[in-house]
PDB file of N, CA and C in Angstrom:
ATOM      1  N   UNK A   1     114.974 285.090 136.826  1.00  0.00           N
ATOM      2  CA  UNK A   1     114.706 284.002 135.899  1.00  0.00           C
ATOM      3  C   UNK A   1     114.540 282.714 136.700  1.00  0.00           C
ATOM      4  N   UNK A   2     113.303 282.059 136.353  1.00  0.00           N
ATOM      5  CA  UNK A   2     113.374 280.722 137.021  1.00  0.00           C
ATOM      6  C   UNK A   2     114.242 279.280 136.282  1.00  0.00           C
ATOM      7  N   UNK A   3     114.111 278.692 137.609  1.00  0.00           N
ATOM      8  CA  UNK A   3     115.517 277.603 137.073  1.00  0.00           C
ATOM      9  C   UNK A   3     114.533 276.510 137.087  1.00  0.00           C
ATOM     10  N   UNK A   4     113.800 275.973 135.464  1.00  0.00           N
ATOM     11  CA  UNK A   4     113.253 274.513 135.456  1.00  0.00           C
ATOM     12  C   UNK A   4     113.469 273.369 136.167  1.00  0.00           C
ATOM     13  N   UNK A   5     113.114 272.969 137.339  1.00  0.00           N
ATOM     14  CA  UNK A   5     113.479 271.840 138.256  1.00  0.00           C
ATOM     15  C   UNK A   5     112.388 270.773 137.757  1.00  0.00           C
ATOM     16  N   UNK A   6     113.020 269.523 137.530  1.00  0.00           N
ATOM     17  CA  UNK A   6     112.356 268.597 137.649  1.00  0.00           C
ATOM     18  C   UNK A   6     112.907 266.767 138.597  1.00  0.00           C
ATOM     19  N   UNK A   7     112.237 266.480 138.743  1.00  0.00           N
ATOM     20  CA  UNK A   7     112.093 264.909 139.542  1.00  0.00           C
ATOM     21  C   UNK A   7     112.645 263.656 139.073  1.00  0.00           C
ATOM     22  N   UNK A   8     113.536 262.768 139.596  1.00  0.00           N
ATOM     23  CA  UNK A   8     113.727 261.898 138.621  1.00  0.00           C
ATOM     24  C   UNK A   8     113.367 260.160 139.849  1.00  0.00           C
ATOM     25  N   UNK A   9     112.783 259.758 138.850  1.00  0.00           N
ATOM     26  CA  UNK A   9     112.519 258.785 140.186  1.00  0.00           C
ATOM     27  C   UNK A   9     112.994 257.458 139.473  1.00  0.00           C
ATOM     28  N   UNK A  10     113.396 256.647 140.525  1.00  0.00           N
ATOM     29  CA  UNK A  10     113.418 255.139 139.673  1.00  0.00           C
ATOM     30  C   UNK A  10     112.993 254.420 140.551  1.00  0.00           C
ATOM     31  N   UNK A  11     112.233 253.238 139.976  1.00  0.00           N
ATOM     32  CA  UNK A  11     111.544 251.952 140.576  1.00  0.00           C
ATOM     33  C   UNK A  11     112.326 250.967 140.742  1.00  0.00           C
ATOM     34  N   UNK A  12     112.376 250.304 141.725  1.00  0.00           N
ATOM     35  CA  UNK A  12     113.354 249.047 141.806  1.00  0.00           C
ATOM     36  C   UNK A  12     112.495 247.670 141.659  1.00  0.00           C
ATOM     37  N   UNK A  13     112.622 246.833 141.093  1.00  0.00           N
ATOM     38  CA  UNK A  13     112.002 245.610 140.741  1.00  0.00           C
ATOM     39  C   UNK A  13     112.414 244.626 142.192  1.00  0.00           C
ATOM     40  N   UNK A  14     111.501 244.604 143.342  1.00  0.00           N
ATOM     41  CA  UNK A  14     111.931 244.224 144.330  1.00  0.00           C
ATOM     42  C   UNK A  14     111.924 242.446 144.120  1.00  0.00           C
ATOM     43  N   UNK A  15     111.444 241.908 143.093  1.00  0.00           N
ATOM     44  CA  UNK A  15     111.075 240.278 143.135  1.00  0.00           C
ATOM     45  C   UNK A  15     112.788 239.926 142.163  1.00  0.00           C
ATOM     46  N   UNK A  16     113.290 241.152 141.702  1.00  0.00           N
ATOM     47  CA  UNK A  16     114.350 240.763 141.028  1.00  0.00           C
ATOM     48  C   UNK A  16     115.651 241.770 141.793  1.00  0.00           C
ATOM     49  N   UNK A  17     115.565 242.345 142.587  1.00  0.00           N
ATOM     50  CA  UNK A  17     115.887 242.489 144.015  1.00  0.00           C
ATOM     51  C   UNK A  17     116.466 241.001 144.773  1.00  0.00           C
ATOM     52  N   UNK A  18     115.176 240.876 145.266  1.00  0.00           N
ATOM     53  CA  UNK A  18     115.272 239.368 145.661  1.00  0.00           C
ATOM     54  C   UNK A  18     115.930 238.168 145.018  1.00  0.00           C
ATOM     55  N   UNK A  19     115.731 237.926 143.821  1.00  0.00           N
ATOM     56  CA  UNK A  19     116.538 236.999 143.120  1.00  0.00           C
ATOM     57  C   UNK A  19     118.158 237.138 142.888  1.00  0.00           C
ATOM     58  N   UNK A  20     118.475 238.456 142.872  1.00  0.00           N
ATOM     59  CA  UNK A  20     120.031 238.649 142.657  1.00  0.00           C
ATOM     60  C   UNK A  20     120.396 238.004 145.085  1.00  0.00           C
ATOM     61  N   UNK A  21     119.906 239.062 145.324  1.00  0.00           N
ATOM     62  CA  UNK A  21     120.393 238.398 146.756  1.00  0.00           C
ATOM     63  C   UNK A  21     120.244 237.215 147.092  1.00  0.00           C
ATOM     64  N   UNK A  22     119.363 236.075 146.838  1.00  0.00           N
ATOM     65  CA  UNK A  22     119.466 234.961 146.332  1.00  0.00           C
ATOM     66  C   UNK A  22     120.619 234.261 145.935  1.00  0.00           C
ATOM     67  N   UNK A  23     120.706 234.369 144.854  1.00  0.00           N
ATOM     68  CA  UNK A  23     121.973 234.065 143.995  1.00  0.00           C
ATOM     69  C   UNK A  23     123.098 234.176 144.741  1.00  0.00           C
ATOM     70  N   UNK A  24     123.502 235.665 145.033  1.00  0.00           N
ATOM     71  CA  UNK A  24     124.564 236.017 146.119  1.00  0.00           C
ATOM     72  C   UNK A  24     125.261 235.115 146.890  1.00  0.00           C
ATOM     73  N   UNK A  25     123.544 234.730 147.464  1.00  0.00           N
ATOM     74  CA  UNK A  25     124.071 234.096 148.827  1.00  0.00           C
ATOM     75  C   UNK A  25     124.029 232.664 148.189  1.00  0.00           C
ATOM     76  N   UNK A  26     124.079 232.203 147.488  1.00  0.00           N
ATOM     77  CA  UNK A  26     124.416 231.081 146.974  1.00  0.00           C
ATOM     78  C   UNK A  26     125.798 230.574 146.550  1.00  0.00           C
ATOM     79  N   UNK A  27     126.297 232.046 146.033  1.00  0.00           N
ATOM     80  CA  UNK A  27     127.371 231.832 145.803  1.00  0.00           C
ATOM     81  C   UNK A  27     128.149 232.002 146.959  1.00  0.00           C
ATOM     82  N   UNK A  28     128.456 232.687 147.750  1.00  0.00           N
ATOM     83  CA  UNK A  28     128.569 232.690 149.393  1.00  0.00           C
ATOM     84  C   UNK A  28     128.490 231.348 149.895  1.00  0.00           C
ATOM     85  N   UNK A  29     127.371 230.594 149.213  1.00  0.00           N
ATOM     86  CA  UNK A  29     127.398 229.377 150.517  1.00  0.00           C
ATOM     87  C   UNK A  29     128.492 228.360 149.444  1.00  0.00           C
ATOM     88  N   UNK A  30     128.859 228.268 148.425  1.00  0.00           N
ATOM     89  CA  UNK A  30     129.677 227.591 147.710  1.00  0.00           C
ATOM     90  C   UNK A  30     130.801 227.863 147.104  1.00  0.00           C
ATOM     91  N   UNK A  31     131.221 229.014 147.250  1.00  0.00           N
ATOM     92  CA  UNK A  31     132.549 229.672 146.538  1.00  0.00           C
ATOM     93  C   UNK A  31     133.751 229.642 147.624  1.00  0.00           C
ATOM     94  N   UNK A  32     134.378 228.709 147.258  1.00  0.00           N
ATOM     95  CA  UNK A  32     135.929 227.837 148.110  1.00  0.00           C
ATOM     96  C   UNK A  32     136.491 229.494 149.105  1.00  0.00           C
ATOM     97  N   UNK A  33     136.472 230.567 148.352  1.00  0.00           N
ATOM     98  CA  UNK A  33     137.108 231.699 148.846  1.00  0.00           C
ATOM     99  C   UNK A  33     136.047 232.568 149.907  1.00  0.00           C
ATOM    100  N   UNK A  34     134.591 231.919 150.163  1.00  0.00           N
ATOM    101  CA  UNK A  34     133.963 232.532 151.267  1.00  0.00           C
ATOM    102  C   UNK A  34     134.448 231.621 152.472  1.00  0.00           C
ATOM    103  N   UNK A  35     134.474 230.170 152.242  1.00  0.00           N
ATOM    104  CA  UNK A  35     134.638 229.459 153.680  1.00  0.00           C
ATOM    105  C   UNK A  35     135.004 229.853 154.430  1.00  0.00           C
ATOM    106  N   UNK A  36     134.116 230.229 155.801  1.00  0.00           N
ATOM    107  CA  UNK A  36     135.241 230.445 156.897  1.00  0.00           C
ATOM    108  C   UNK A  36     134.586 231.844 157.035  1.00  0.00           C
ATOM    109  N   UNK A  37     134.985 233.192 155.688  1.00  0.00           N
ATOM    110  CA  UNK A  37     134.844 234.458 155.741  1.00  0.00           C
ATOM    111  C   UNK A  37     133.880 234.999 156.444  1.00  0.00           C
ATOM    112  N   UNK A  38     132.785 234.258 157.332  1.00  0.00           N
ATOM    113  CA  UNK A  38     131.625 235.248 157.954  1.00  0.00           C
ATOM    114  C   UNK A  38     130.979 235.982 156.897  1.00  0.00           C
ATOM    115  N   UNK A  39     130.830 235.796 155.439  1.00  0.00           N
ATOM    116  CA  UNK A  39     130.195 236.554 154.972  1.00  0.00           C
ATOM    117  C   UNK A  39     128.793 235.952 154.631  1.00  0.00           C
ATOM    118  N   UNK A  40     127.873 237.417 154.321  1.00  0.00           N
ATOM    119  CA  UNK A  40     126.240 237.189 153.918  1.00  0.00           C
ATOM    120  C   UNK A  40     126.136 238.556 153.618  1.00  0.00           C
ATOM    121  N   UNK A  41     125.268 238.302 152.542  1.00  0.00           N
ATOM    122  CA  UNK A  41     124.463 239.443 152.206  1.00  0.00           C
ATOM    123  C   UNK A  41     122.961 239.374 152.560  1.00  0.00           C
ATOM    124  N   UNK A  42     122.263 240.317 153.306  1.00  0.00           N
ATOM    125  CA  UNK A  42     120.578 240.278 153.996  1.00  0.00           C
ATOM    126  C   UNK A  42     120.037 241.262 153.354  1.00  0.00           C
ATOM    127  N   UNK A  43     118.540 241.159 152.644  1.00  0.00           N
ATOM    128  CA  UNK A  43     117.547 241.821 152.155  1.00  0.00           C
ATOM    129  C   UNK A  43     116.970 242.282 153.416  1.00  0.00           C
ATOM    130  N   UNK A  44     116.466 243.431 154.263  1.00  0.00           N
ATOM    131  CA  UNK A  44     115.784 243.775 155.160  1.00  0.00           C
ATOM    132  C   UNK A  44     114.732 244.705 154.106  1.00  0.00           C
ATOM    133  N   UNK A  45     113.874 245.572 154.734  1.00  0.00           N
ATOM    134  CA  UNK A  45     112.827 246.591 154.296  1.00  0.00           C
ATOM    135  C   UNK A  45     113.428 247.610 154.323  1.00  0.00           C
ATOM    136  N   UNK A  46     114.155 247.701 154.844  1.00  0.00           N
ATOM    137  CA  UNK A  46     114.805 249.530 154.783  1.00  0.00           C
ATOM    138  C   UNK A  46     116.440 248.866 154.050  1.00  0.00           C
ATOM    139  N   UNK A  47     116.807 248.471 153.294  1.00  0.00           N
ATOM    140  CA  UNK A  47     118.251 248.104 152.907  1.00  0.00           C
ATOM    141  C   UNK A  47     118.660 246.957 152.810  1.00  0.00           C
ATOM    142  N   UNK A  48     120.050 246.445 152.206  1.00  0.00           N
ATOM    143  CA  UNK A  48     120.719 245.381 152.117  1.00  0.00           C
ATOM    144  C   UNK A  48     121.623 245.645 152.972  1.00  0.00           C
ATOM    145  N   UNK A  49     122.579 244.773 153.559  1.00  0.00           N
ATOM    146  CA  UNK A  49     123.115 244.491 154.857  1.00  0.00           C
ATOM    147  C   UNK A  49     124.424 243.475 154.151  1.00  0.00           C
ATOM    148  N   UNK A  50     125.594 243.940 154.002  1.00  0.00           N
ATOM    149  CA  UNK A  50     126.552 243.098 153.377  1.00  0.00           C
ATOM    150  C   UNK A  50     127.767 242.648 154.542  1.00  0.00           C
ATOM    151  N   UNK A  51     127.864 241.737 154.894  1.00  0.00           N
ATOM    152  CA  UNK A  51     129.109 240.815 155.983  1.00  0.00           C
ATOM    153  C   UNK A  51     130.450 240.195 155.348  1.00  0.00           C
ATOM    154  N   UNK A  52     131.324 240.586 156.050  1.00  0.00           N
ATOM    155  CA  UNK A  52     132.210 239.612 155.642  1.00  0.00           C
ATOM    156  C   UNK A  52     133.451 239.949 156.561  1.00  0.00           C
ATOM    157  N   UNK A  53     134.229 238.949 156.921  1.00  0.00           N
ATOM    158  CA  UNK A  53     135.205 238.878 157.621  1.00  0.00           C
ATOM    159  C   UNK A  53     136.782 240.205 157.451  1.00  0.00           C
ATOM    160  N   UNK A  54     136.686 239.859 156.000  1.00  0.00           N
ATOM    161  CA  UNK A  54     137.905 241.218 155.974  1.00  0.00           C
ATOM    162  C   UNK A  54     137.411 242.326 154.479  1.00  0.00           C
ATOM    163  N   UNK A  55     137.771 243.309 154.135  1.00  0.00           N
ATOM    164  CA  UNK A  55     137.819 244.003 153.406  1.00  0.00           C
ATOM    165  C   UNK A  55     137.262 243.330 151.650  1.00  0.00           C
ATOM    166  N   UNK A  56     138.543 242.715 151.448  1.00  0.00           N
ATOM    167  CA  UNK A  56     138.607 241.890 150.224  1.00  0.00           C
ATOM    168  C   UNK A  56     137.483 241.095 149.918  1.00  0.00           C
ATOM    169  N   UNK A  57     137.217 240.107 150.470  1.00  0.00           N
ATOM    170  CA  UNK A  57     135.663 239.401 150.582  1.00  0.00           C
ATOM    171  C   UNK A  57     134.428 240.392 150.563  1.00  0.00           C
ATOM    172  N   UNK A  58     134.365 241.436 151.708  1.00  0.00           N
ATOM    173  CA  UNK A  58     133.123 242.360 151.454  1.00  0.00           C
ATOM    174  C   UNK A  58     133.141 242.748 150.053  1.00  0.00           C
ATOM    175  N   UNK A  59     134.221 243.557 149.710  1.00  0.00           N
ATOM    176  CA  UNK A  59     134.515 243.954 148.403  1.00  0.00           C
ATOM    177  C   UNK A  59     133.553 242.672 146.944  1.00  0.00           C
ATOM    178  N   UNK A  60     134.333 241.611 147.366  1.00  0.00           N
ATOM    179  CA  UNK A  60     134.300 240.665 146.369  1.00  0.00           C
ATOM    180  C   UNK A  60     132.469 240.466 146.393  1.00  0.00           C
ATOM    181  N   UNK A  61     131.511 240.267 147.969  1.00  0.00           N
ATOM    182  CA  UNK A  61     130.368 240.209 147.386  1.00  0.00           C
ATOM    183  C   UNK A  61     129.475 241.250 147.022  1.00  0.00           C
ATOM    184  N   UNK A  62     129.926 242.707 146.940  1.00  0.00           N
ATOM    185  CA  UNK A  62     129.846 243.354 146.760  1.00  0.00           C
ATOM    186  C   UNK A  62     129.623 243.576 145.087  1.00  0.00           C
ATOM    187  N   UNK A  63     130.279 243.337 144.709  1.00  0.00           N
ATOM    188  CA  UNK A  63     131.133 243.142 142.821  1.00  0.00           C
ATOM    189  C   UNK A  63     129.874 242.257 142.642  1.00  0.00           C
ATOM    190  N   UNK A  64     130.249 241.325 143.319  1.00  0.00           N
ATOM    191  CA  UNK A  64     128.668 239.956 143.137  1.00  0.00           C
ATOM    192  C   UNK A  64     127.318 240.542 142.614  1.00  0.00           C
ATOM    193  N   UNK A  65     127.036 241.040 143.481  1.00  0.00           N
ATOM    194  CA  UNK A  65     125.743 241.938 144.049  1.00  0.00           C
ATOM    195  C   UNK A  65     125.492 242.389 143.077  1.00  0.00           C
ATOM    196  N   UNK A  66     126.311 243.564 142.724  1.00  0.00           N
ATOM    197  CA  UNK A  66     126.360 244.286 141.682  1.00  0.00           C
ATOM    198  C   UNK A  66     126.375 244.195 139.763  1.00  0.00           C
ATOM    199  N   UNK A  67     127.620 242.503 139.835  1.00  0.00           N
ATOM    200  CA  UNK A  67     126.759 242.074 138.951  1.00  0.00           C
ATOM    201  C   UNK A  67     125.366 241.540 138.753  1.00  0.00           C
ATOM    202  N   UNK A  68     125.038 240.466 139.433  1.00  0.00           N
ATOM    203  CA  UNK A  68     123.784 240.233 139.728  1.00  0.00           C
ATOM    204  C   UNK A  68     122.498 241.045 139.011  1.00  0.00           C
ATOM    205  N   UNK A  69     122.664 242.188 139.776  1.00  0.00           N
ATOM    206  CA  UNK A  69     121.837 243.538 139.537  1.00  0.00           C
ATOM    207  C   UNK A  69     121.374 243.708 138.382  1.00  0.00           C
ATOM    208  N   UNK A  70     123.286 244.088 137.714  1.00  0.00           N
ATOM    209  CA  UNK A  70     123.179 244.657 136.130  1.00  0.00           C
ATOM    210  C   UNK A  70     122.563 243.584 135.175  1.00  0.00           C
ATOM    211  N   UNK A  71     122.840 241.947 135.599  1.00  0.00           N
ATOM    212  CA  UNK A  71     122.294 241.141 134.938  1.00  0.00           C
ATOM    213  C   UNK A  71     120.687 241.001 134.932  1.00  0.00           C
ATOM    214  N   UNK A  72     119.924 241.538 135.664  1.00  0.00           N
ATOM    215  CA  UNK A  72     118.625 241.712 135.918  1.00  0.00           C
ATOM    216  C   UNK A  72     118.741 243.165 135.747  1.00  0.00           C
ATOM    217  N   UNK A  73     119.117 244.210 135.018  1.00  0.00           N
ATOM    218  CA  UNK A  73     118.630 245.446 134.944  1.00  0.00           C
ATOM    219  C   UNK A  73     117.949 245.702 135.969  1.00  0.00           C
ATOM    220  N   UNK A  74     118.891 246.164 136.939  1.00  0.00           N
ATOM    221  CA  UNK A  74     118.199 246.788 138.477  1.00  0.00           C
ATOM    222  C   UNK A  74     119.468 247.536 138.476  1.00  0.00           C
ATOM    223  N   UNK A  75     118.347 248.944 138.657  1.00  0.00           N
ATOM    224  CA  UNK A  75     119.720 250.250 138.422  1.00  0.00           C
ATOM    225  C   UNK A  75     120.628 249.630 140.236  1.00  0.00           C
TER     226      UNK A  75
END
């Protein structure tokens, strides 16, 4: 018996991509609890690239990011 396989693809809206990492790093350059932290988040072509000095902070722009995203419906 064959097993129906099918494909599932999703498109990423790279101009709203761009606008959440944007934002990010905005908040990064003004949020009292990055100062100091070494953190950034970088858009490259092959991936995003997330920095930060300790755990907690990566974490935190991470959460960022992620809202960001969901607020622009970007799976």
């Amino acid at each position: 018996m064959d097993v129906p396989s099918f494909d599932v693809v999703s498109e990423l809206d790279a101009q709203e991509v761009r606008n959440a990492v944007d934002q990010v790093s905005r908040e990064i350059a003004t949020r009292f609890d990055f100062k100091g932290a070494g953190a950034e988040v970088e858009l490259r072509k092959d991936g995003l690239t997330l920095r930060a000095g300790t755990e907690d902070r990566l974490k935190a722009i991470y959460l960022e990011l992620e809202g960001q995203l969901e607020e622009r419906g970007t799976p």
